[in-house]
PDB file of N, CA and C in Angstrom:
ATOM      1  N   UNK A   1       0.845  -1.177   0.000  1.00  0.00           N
ATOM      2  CA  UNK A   1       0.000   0.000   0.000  1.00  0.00           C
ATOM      3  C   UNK A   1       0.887   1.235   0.000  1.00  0.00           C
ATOM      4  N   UNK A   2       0.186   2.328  -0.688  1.00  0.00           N
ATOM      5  CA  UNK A   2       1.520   3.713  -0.621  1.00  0.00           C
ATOM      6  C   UNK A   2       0.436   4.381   0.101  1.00  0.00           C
ATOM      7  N   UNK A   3       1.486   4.353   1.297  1.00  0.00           N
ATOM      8  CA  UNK A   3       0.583   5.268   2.662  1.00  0.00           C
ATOM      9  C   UNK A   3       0.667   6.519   2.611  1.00  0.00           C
ATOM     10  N   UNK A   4       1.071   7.080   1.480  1.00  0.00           N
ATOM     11  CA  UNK A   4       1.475   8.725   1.252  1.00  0.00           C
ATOM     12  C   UNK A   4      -0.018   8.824   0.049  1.00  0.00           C
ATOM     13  N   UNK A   5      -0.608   8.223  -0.342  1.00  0.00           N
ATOM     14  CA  UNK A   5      -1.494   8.118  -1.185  1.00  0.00           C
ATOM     15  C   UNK A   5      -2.366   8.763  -0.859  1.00  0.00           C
ATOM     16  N   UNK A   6      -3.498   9.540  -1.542  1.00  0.00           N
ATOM     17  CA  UNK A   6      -4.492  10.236  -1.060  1.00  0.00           C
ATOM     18  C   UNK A   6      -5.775   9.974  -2.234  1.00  0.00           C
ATOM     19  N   UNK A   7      -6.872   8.981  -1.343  1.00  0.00           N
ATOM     20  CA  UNK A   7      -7.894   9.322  -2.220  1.00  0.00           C
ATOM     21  C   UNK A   7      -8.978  10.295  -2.105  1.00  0.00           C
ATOM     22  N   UNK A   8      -9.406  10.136  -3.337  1.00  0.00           N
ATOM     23  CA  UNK A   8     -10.283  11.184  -3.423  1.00  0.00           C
ATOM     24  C   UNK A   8     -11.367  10.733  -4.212  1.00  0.00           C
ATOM     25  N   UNK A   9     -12.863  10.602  -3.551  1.00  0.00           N
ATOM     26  CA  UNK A   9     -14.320  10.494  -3.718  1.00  0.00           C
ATOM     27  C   UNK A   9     -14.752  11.145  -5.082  1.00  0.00           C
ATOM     28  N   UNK A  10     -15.191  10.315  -6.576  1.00  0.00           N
ATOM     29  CA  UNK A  10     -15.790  10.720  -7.373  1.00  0.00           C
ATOM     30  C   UNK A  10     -16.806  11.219  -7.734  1.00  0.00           C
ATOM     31  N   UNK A  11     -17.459  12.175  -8.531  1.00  0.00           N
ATOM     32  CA  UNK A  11     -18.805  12.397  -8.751  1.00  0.00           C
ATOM     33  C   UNK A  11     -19.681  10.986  -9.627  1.00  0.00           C
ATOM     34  N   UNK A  12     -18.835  10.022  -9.643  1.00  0.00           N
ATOM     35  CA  UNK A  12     -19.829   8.927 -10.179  1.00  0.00           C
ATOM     36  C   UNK A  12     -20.496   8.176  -9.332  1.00  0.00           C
ATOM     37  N   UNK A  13     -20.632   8.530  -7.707  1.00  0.00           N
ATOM     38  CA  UNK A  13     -21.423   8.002  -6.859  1.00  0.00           C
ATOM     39  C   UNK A  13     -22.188   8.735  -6.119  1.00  0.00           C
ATOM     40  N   UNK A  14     -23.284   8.390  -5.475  1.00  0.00           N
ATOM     41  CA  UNK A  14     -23.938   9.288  -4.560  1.00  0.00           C
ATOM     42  C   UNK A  14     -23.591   8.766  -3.208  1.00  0.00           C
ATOM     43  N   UNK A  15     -23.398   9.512  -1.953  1.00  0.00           N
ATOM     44  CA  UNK A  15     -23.429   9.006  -1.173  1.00  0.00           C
ATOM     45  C   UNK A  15     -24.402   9.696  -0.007  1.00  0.00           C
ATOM     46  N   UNK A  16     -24.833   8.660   0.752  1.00  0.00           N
ATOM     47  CA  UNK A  16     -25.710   9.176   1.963  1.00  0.00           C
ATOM     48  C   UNK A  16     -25.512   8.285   3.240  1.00  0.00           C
ATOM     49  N   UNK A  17     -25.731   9.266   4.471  1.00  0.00           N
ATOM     50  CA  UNK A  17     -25.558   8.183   5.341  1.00  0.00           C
ATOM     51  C   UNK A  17     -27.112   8.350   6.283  1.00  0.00           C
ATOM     52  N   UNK A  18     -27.264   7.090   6.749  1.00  0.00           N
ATOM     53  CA  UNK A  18     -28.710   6.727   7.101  1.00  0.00           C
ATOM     54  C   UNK A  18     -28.235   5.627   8.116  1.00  0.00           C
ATOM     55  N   UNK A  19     -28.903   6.461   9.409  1.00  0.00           N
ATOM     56  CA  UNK A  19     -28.647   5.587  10.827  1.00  0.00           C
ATOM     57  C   UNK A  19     -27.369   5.160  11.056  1.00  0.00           C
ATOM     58  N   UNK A  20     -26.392   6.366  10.732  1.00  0.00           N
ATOM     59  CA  UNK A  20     -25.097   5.827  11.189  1.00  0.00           C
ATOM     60  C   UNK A  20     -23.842   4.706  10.224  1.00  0.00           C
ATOM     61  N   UNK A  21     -25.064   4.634   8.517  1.00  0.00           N
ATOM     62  CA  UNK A  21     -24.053   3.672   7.858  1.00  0.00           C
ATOM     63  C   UNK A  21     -24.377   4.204   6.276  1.00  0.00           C
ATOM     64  N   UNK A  22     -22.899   4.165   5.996  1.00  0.00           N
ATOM     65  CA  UNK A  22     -22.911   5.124   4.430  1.00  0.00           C
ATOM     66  C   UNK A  22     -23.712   3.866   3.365  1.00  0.00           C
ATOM     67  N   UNK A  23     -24.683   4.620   2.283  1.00  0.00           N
ATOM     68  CA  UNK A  23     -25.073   4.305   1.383  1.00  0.00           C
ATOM     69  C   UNK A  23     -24.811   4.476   0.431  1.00  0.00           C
ATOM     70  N   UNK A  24     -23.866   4.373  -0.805  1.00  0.00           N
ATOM     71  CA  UNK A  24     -23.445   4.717  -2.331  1.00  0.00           C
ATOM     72  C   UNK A  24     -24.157   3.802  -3.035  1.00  0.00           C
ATOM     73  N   UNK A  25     -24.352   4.979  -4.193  1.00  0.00           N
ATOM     74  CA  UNK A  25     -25.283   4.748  -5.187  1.00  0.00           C
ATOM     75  C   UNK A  25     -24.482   5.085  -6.537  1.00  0.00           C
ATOM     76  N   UNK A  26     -23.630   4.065  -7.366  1.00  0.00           N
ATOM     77  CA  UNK A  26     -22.991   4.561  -8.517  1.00  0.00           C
ATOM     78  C   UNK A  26     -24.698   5.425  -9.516  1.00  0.00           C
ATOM     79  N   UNK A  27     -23.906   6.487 -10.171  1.00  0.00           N
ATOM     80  CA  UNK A  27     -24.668   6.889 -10.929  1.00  0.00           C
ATOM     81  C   UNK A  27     -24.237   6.521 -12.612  1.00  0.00           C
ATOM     82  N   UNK A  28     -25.621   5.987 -13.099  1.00  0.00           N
ATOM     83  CA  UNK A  28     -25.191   5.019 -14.596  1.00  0.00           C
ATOM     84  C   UNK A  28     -25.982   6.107 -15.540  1.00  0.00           C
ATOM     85  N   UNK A  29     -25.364   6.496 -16.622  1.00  0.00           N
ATOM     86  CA  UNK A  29     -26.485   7.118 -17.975  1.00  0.00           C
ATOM     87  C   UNK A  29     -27.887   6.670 -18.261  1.00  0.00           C
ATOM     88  N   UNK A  30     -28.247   5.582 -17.879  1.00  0.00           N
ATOM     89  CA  UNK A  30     -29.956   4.694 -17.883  1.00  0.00           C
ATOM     90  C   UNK A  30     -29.740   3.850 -16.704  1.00  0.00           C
ATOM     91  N   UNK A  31     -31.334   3.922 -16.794  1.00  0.00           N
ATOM     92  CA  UNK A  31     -31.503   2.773 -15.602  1.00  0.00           C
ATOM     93  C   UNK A  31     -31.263   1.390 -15.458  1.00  0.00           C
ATOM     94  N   UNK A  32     -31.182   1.085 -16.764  1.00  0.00           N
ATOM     95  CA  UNK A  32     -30.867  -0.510 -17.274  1.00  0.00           C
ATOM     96  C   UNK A  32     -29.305  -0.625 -16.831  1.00  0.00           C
ATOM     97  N   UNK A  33     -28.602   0.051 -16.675  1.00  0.00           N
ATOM     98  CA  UNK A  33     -27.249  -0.183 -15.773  1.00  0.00           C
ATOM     99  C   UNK A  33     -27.044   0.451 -14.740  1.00  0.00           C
ATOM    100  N   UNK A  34     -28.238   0.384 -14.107  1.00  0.00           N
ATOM    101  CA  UNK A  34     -28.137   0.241 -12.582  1.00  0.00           C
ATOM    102  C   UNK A  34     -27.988  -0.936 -11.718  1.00  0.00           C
ATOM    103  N   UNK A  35     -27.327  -1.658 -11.220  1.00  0.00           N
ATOM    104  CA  UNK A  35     -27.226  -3.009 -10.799  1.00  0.00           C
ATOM    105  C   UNK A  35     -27.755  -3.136  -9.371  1.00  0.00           C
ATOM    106  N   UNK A  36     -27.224  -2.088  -8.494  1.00  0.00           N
ATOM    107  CA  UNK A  36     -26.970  -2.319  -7.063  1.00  0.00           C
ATOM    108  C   UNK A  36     -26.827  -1.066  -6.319  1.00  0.00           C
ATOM    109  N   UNK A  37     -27.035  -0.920  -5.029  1.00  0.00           N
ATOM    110  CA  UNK A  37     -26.894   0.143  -3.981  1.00  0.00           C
ATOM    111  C   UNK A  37     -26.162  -0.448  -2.959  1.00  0.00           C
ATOM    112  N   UNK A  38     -24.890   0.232  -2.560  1.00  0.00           N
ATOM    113  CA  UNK A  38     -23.847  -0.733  -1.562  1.00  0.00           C
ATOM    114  C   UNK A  38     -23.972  -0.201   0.180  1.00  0.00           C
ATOM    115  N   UNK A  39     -24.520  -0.841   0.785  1.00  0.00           N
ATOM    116  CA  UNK A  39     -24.543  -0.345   2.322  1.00  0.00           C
ATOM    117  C   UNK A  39     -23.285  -0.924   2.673  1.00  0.00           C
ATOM    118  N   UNK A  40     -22.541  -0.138   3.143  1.00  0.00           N
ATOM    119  CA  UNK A  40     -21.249  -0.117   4.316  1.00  0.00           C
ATOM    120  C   UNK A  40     -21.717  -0.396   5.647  1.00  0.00           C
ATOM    121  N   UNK A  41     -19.970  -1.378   5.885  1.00  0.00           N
ATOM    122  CA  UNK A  41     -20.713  -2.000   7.229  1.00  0.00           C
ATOM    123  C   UNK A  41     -19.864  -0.682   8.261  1.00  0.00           C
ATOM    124  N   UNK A  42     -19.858  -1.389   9.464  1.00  0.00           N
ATOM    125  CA  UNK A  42     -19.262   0.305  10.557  1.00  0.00           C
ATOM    126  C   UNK A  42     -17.938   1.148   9.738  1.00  0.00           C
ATOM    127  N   UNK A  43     -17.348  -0.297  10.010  1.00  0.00           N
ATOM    128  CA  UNK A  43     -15.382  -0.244   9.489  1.00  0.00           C
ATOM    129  C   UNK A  43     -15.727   0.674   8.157  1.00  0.00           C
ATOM    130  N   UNK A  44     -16.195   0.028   7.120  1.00  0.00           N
ATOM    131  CA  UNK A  44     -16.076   0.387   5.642  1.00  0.00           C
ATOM    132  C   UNK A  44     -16.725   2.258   5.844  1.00  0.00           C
ATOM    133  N   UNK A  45     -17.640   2.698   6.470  1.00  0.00           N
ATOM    134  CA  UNK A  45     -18.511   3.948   6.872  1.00  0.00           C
ATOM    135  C   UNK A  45     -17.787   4.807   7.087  1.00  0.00           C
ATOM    136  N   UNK A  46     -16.876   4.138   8.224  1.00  0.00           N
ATOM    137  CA  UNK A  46     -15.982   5.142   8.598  1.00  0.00           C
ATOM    138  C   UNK A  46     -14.377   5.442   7.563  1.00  0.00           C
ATOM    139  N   UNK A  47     -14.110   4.579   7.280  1.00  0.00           N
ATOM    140  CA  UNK A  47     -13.325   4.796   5.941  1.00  0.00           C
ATOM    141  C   UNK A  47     -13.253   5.776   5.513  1.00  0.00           C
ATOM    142  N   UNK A  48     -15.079   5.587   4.758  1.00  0.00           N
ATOM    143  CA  UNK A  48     -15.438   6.440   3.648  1.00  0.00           C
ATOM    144  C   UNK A  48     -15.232   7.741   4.130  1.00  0.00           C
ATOM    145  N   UNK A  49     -15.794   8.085   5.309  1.00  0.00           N
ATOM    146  CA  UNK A  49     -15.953   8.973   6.083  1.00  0.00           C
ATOM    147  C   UNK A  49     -14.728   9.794   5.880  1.00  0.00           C
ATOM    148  N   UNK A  50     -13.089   9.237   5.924  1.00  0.00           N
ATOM    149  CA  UNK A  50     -11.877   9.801   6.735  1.00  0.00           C
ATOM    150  C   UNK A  50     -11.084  10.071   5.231  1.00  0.00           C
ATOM    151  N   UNK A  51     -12.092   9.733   3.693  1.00  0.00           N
ATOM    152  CA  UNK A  51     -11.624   9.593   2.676  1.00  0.00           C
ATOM    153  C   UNK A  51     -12.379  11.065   2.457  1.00  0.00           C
ATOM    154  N   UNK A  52     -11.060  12.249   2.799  1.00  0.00           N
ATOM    155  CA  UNK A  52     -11.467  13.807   2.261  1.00  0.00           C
ATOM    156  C   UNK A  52     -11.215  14.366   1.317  1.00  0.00           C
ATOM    157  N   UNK A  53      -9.996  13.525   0.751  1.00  0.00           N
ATOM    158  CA  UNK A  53      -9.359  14.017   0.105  1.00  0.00           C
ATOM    159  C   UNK A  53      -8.043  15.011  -0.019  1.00  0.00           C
ATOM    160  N   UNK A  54      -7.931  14.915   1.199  1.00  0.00           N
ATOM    161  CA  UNK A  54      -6.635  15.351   1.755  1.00  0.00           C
ATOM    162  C   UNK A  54      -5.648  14.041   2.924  1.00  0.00           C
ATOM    163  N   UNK A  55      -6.221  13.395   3.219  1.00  0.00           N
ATOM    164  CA  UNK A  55      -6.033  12.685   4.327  1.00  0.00           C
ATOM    165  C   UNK A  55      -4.841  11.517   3.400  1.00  0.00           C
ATOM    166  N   UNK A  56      -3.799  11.186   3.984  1.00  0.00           N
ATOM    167  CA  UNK A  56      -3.429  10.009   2.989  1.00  0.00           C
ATOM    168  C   UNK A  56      -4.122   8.703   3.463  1.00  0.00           C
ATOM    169  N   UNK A  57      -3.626   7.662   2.755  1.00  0.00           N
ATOM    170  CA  UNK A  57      -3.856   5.927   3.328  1.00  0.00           C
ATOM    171  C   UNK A  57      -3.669   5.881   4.316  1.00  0.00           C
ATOM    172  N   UNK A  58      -2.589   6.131   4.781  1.00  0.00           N
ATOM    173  CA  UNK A  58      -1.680   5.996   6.042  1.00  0.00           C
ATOM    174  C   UNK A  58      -1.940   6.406   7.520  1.00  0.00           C
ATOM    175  N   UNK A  59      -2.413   7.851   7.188  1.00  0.00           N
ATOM    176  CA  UNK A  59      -3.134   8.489   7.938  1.00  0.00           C
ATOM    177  C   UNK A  59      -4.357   7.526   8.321  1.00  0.00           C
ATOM    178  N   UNK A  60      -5.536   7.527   7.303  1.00  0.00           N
ATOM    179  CA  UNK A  60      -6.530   6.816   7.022  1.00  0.00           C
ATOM    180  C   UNK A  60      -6.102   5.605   7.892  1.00  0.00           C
ATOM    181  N   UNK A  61      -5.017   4.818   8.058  1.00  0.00           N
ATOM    182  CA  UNK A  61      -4.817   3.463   8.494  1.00  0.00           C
ATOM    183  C   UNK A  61      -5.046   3.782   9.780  1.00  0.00           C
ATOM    184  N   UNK A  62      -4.017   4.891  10.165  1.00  0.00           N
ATOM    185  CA  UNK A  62      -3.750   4.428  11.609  1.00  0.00           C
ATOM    186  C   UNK A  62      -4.855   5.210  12.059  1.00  0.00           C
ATOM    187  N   UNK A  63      -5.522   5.713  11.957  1.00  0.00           N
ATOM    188  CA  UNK A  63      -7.430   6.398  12.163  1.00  0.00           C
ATOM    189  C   UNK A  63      -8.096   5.092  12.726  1.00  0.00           C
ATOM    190  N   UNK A  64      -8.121   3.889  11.575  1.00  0.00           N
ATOM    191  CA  UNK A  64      -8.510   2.999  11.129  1.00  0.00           C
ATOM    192  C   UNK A  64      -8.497   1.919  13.057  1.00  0.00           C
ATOM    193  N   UNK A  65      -7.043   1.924  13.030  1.00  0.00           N
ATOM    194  CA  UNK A  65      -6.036   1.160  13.619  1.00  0.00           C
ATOM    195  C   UNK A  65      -6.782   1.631  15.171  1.00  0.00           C
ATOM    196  N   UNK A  66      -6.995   2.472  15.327  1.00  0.00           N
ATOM    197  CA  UNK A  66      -6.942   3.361  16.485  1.00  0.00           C
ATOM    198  C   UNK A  66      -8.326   3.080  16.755  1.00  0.00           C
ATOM    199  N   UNK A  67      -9.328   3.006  16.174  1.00  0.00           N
ATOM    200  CA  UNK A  67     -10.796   3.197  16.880  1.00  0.00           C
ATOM    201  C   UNK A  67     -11.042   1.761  16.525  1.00  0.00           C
ATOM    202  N   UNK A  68     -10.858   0.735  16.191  1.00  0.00           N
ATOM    203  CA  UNK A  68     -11.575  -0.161  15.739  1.00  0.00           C
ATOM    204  C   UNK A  68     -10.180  -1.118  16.599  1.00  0.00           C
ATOM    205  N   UNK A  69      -9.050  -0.675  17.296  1.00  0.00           N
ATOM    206  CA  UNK A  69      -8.278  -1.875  17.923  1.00  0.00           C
ATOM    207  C   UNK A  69      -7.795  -2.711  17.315  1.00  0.00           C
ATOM    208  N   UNK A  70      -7.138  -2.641  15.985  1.00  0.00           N
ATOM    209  CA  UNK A  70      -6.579  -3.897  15.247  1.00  0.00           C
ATOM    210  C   UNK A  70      -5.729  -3.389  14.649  1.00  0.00           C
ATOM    211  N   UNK A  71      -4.979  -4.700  14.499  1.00  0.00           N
ATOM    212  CA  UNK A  71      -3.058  -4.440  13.910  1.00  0.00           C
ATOM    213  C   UNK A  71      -3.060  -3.767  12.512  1.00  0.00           C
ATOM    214  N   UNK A  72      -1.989  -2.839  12.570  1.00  0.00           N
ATOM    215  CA  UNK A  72      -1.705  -2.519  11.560  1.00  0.00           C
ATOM    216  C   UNK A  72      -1.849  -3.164   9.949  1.00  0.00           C
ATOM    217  N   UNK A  73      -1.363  -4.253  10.188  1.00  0.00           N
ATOM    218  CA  UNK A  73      -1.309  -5.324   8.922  1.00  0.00           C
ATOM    219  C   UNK A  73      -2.628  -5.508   8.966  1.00  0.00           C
ATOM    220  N   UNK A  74      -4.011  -5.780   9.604  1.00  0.00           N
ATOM    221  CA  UNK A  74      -4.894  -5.698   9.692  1.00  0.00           C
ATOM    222  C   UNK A  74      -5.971  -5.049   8.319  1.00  0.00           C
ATOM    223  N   UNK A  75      -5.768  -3.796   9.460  1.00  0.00           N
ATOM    224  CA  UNK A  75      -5.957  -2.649   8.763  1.00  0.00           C
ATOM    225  C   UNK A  75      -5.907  -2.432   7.632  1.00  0.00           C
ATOM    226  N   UNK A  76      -4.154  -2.429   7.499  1.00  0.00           N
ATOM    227  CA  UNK A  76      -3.928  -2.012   5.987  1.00  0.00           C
ATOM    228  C   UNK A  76      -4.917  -3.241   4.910  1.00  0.00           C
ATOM    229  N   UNK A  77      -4.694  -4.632   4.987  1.00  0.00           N
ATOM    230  CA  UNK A  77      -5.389  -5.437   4.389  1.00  0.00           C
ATOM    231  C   UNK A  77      -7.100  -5.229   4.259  1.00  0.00           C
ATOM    232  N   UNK A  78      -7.798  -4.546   4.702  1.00  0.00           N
ATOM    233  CA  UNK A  78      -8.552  -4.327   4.829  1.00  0.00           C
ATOM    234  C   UNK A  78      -9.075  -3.471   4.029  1.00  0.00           C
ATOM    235  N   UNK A  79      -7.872  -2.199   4.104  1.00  0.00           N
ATOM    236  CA  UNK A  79      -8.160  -0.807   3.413  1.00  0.00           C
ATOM    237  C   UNK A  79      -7.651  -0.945   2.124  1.00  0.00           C
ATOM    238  N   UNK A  80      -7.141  -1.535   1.822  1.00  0.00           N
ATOM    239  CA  UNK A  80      -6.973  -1.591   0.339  1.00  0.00           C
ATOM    240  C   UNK A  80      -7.830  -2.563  -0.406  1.00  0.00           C
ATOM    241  N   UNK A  81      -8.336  -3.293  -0.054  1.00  0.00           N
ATOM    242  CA  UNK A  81      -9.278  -4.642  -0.398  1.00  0.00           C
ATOM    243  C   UNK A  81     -10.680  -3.244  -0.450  1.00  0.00           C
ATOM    244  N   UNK A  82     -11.324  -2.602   0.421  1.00  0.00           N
ATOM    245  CA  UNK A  82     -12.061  -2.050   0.633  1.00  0.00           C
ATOM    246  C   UNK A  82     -11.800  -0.958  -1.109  1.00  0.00           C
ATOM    247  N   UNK A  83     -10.334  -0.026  -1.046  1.00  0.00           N
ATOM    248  CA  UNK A  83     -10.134   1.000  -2.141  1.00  0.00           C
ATOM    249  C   UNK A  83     -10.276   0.256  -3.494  1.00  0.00           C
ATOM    250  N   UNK A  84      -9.834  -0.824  -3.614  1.00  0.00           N
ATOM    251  CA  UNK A  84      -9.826  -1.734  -4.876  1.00  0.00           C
ATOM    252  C   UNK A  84     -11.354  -1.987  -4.946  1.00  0.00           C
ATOM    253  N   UNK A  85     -12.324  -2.165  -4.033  1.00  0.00           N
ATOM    254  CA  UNK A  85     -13.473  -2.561  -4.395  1.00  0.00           C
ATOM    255  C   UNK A  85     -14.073  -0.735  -4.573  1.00  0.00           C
ATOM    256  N   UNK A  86     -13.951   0.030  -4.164  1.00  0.00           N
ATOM    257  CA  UNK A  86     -14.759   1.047  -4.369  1.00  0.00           C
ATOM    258  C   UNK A  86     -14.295   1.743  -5.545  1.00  0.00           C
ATOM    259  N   UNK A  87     -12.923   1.769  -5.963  1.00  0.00           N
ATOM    260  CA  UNK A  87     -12.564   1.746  -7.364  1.00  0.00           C
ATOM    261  C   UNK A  87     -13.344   1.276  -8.484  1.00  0.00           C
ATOM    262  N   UNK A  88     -13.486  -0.117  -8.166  1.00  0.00           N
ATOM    263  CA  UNK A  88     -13.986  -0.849  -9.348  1.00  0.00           C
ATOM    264  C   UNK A  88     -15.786  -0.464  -9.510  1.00  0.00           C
ATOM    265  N   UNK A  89     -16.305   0.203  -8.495  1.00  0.00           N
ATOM    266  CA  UNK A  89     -17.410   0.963  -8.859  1.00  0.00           C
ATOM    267  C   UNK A  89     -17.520   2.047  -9.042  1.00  0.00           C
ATOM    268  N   UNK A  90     -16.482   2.653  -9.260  1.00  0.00           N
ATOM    269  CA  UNK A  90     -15.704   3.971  -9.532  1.00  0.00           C
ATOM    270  C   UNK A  90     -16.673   4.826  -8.329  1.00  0.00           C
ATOM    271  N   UNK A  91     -15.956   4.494  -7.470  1.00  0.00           N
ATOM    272  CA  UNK A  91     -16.465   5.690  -6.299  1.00  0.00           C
ATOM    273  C   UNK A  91     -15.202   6.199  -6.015  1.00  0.00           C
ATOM    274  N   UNK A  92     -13.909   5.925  -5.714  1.00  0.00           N
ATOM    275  CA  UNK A  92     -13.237   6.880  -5.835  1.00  0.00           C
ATOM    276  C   UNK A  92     -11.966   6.777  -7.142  1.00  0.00           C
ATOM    277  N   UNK A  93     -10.757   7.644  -6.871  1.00  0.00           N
ATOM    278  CA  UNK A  93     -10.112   8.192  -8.040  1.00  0.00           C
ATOM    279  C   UNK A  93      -8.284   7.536  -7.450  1.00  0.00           C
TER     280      UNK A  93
END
């Protein structure tokens, strides 16, 4: 992971949060490629949350590391499994 990395949240998703857990909604040109609406579980919420766009990975990790009590290696495995999946629905950049 490059912990100096900084993502940053696309306009190809919507996001909302409802009772405490983020909701993204990729936005498609028709409705016929709309597939899915992704609820985040706590961990993934708060992520999203600490993803400002200024903040790096790293930062982001040890955020991560710190409120939720788990190892670094943890973490990091986590947060990149998490960026690779929100990538591939192009929520972030």
């Amino acid at each position: 992971m490059d912990g100096k990395k900084v993502i940053k949240k696309s306009n190809e998703v919507v996001a909302r949060e409802i009772e405490g857990k983020v909701i993204l909604m990729p936005l498609y040109k028709s409705s016929k490629d709309l597939n899915c609406i992704y609820t985040l579980s706590e961990t993934a919420s708060h992520a999203w949350r600490l993803m400002d766009g200024k903040s790096t990975l790293g930062e982001i990790k040890a955020k991560m590391t710190q409120k939720f009590n788990v190892t670094e290696d943890k973490a990091e495995k986590e947060l990149v499994e998490f960026v690779k999946d929100l990538k591939s629905i192009k929520a972030v950049a």
